[in-house]
PDB file of N, CA and C in Angstrom:
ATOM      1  N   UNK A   1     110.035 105.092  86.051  1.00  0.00           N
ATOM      2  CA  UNK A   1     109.482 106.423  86.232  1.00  0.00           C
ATOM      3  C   UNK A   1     109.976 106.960  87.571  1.00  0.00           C
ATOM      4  N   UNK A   2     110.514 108.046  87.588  1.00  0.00           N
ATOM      5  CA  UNK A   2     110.698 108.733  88.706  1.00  0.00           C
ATOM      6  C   UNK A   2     109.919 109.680  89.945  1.00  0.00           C
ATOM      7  N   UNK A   3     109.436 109.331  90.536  1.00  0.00           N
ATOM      8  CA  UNK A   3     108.844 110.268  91.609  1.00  0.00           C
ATOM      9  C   UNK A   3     109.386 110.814  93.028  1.00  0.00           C
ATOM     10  N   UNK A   4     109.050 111.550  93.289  1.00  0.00           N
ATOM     11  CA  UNK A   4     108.902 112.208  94.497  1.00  0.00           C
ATOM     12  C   UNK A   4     107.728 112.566  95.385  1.00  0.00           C
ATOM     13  N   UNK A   5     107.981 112.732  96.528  1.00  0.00           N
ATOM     14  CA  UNK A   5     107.199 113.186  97.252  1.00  0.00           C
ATOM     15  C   UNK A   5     107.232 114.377  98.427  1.00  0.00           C
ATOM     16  N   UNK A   6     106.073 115.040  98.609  1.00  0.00           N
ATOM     17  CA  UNK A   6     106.279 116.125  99.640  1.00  0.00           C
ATOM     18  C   UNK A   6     105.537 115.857 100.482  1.00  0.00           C
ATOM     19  N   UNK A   7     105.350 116.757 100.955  1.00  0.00           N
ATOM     20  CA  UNK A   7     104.370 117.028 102.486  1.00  0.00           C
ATOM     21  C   UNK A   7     103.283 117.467 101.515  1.00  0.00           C
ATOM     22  N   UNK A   8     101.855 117.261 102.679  1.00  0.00           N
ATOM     23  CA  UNK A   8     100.606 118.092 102.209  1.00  0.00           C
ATOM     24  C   UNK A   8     100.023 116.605 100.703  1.00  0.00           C
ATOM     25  N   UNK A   9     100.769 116.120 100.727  1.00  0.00           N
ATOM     26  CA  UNK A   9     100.069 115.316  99.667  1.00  0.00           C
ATOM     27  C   UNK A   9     100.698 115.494  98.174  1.00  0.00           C
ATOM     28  N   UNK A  10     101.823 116.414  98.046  1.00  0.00           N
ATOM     29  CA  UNK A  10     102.319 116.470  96.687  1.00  0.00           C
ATOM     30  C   UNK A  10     103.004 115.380  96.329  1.00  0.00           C
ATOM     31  N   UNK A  11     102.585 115.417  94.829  1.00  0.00           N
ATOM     32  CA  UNK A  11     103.460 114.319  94.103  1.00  0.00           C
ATOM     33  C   UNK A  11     104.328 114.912  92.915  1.00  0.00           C
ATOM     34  N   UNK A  12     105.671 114.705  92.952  1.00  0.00           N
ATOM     35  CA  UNK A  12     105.882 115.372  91.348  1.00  0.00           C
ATOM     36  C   UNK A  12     106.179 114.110  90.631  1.00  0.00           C
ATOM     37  N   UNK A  13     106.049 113.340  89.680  1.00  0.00           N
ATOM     38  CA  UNK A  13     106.439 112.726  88.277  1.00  0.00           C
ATOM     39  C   UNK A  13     107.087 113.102  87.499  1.00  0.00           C
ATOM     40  N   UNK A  14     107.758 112.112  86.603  1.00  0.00           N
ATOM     41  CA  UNK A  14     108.495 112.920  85.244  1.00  0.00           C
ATOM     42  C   UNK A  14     107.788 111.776  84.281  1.00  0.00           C
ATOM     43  N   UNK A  15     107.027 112.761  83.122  1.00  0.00           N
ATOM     44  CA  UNK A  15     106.078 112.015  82.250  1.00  0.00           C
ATOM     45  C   UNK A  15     106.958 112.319  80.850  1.00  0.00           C
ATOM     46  N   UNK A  16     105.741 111.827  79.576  1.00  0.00           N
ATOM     47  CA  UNK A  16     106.766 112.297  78.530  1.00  0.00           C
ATOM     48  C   UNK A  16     105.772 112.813  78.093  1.00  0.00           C
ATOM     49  N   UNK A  17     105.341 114.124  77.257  1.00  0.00           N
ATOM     50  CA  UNK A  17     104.662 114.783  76.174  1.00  0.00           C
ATOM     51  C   UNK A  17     105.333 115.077  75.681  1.00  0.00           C
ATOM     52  N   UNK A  18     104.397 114.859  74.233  1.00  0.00           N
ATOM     53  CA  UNK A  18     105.266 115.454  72.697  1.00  0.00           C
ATOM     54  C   UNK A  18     106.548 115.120  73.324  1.00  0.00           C
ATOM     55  N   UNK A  19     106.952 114.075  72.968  1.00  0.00           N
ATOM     56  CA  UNK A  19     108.263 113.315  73.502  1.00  0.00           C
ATOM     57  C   UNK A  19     109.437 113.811  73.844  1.00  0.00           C
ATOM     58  N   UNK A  20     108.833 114.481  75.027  1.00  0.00           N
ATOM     59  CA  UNK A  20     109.939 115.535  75.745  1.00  0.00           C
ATOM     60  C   UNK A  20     109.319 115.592  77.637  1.00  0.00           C
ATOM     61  N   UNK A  21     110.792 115.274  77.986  1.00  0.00           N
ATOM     62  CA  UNK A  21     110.015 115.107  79.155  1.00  0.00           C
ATOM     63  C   UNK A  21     109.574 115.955  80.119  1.00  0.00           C
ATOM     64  N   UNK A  22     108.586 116.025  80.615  1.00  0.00           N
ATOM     65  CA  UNK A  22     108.095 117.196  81.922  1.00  0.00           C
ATOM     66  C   UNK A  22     107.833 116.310  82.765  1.00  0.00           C
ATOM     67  N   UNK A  23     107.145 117.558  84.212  1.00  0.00           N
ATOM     68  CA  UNK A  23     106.868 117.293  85.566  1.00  0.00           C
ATOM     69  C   UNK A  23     105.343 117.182  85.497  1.00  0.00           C
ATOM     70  N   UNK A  24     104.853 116.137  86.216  1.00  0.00           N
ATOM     71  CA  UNK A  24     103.248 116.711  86.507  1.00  0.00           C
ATOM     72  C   UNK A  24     102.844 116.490  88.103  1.00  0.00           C
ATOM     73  N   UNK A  25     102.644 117.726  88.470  1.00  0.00           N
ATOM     74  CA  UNK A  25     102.731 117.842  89.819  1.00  0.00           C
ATOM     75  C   UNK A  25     101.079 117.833  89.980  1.00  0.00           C
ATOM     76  N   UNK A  26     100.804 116.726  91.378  1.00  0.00           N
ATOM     77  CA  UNK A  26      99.697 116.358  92.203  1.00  0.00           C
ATOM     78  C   UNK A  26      99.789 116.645  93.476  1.00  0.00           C
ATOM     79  N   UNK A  27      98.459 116.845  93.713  1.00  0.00           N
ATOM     80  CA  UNK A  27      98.475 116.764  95.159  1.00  0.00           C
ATOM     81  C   UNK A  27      96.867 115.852  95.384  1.00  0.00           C
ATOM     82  N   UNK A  28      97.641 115.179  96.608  1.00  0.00           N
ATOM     83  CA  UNK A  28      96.280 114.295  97.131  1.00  0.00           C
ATOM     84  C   UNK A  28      95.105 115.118  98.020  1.00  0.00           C
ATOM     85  N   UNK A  29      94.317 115.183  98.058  1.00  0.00           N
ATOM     86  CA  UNK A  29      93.516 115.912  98.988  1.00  0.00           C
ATOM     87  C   UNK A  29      91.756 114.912  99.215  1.00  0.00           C
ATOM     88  N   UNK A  30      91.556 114.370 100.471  1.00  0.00           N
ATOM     89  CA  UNK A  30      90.732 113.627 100.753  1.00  0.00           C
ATOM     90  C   UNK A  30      90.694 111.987  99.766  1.00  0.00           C
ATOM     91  N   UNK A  31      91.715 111.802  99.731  1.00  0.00           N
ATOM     92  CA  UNK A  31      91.621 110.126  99.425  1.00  0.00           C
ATOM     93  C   UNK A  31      91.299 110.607  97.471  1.00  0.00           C
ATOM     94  N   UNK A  32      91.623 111.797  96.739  1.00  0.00           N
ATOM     95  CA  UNK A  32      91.794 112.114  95.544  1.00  0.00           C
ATOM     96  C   UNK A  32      92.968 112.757  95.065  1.00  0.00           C
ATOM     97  N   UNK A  33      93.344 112.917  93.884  1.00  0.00           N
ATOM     98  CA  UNK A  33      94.532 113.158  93.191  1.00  0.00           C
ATOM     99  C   UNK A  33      93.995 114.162  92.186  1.00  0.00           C
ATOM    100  N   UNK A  34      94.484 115.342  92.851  1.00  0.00           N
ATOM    101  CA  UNK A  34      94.619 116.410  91.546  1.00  0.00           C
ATOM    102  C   UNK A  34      95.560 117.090  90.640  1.00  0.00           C
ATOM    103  N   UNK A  35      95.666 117.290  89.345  1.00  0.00           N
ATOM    104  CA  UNK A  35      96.764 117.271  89.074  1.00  0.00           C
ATOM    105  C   UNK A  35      96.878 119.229  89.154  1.00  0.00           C
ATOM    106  N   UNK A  36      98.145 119.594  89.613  1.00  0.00           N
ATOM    107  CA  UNK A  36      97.946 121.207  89.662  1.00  0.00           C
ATOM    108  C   UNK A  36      98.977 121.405  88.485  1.00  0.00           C
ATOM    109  N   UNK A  37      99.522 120.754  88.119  1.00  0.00           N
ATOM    110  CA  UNK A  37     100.714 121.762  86.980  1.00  0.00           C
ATOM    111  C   UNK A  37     101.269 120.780  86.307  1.00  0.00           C
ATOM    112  N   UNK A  38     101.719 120.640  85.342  1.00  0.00           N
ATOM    113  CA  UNK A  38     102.664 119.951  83.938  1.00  0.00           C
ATOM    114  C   UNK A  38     103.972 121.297  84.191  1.00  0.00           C
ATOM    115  N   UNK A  39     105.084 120.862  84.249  1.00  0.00           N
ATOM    116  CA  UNK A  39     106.157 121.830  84.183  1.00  0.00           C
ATOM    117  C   UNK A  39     106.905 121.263  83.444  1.00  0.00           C
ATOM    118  N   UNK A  40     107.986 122.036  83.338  1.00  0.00           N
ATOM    119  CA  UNK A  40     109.175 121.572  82.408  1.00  0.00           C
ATOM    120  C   UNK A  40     110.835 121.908  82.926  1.00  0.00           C
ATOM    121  N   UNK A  41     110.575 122.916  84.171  1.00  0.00           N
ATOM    122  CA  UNK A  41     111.834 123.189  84.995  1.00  0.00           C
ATOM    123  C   UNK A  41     111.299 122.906  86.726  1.00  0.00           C
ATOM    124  N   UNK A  42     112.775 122.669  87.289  1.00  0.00           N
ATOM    125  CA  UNK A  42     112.561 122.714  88.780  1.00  0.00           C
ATOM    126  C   UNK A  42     112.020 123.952  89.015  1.00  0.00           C
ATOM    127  N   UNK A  43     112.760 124.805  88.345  1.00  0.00           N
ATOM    128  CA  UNK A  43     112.495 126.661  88.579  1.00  0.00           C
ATOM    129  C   UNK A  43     110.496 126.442  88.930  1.00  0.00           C
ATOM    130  N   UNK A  44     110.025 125.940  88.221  1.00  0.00           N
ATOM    131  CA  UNK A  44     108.383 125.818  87.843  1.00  0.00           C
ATOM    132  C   UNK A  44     107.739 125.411  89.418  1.00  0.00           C
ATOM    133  N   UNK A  45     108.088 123.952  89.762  1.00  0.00           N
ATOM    134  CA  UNK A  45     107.947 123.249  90.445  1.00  0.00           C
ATOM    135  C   UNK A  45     108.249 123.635  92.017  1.00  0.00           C
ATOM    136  N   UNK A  46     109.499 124.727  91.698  1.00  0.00           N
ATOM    137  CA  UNK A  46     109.775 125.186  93.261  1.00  0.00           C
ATOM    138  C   UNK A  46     108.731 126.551  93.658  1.00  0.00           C
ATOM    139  N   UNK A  47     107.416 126.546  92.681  1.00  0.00           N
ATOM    140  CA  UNK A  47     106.462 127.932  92.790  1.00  0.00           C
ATOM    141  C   UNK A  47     105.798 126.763  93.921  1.00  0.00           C
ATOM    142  N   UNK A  48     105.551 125.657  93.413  1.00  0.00           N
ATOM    143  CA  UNK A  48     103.954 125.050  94.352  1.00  0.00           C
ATOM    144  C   UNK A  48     104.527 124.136  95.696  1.00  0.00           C
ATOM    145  N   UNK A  49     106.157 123.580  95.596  1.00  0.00           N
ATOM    146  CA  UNK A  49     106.666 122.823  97.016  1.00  0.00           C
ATOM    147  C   UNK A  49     107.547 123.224  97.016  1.00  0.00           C
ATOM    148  N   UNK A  50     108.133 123.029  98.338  1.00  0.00           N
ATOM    149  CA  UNK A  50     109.534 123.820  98.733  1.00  0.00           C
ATOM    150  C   UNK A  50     110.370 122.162  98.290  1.00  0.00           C
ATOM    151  N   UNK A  51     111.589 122.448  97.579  1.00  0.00           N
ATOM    152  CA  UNK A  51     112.497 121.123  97.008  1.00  0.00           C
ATOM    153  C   UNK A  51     112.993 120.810  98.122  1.00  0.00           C
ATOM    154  N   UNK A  52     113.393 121.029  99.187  1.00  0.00           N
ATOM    155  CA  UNK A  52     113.957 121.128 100.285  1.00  0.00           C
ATOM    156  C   UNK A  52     113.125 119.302 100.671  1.00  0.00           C
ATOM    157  N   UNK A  53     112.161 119.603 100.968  1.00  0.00           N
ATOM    158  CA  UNK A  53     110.963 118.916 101.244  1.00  0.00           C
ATOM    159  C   UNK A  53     110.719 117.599 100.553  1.00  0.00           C
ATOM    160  N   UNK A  54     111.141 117.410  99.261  1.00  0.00           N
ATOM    161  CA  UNK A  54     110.622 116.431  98.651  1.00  0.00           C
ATOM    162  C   UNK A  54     111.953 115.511  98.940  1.00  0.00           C
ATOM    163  N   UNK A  55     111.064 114.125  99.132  1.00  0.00           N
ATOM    164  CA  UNK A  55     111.838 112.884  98.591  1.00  0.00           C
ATOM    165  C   UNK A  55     111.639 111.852  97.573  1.00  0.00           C
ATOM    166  N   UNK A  56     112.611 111.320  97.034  1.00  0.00           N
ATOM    167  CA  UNK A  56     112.676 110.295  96.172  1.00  0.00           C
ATOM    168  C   UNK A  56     112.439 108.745  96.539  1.00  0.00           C
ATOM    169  N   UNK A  57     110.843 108.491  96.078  1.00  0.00           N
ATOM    170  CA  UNK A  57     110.416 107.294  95.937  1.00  0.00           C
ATOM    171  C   UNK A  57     111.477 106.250  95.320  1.00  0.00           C
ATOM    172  N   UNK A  58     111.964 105.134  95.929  1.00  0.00           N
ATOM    173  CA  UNK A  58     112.142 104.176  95.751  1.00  0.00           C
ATOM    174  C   UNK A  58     112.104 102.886  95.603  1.00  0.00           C
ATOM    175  N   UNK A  59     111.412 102.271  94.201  1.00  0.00           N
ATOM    176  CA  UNK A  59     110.920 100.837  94.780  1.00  0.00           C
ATOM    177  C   UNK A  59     112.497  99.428  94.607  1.00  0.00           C
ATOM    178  N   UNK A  60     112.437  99.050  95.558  1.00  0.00           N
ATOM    179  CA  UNK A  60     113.161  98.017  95.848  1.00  0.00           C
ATOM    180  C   UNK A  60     112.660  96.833  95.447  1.00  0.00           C
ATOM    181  N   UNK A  61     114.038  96.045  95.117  1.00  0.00           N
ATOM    182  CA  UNK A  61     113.229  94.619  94.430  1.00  0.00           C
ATOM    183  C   UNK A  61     113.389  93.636  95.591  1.00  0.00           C
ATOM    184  N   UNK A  62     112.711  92.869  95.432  1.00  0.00           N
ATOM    185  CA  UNK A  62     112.167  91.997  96.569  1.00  0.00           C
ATOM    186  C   UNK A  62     112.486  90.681  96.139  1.00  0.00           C
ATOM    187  N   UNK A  63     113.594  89.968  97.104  1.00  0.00           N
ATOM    188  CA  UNK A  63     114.066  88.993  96.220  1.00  0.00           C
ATOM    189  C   UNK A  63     113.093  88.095  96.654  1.00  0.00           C
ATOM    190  N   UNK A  64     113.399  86.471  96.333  1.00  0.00           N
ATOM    191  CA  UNK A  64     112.454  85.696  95.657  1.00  0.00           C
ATOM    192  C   UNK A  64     113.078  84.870  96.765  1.00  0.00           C
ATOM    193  N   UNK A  65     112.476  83.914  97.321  1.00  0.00           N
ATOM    194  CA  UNK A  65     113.131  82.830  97.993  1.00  0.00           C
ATOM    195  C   UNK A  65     113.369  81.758  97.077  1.00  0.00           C
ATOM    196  N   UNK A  66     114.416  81.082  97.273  1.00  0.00           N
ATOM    197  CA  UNK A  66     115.174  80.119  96.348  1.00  0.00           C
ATOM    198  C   UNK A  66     114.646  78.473  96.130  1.00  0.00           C
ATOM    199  N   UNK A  67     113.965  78.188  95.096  1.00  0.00           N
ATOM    200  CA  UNK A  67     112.886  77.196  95.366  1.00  0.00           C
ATOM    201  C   UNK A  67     113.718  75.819  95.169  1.00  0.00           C
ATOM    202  N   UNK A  68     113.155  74.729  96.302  1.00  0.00           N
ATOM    203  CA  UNK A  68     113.864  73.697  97.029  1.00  0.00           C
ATOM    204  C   UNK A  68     113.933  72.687  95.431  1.00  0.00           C
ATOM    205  N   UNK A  69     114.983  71.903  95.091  1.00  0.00           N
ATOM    206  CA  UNK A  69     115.257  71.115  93.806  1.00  0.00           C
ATOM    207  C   UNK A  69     113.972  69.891  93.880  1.00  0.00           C
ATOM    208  N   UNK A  70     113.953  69.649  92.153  1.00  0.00           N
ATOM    209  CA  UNK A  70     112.904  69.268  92.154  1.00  0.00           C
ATOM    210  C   UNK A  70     112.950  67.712  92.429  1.00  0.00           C
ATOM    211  N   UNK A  71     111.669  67.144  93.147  1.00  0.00           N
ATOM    212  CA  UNK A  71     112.565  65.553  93.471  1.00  0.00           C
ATOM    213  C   UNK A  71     112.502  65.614  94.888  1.00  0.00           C
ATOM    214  N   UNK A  72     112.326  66.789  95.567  1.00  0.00           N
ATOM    215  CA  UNK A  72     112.913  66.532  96.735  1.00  0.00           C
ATOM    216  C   UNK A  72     111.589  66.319  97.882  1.00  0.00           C
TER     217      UNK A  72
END
């Protein structure tokens, strides 16, 4: 799943309804998550955050330390 993030607490997502994909844009406000809009274009999305602004969440995989042979 793809996200982003802005300032002020926005979140945008890309979800799937009626198996087509949209945006559902949040914003956090006091330790809660509201959702303000389901979109379907950036055009939509650039009404409530400036794109300028947002970045792309990345989760990184975290390698594993390499476990010592068995026996030993």
């Amino acid at each position: 799943m793809r996200v982003w993030r802005g300032p002020n607490g926005f979140q945008i997502e890309v979800i799937t309804l009626d198996r087509r994909a949209c945006y559902r844009i949040t914003q956090r406000v006091n330790d809660r998550r509201y959702i303000l809009a389901y979109t379907r274009s950036i055009y939509e999305i650039a009404a409530h955050v400036d794109l300028a602004d947002l970045v792309e969440v990345v989760h990184l995989h975290q390698r594993r330390r390499a476990q010592p042979p068995a026996g030993r």
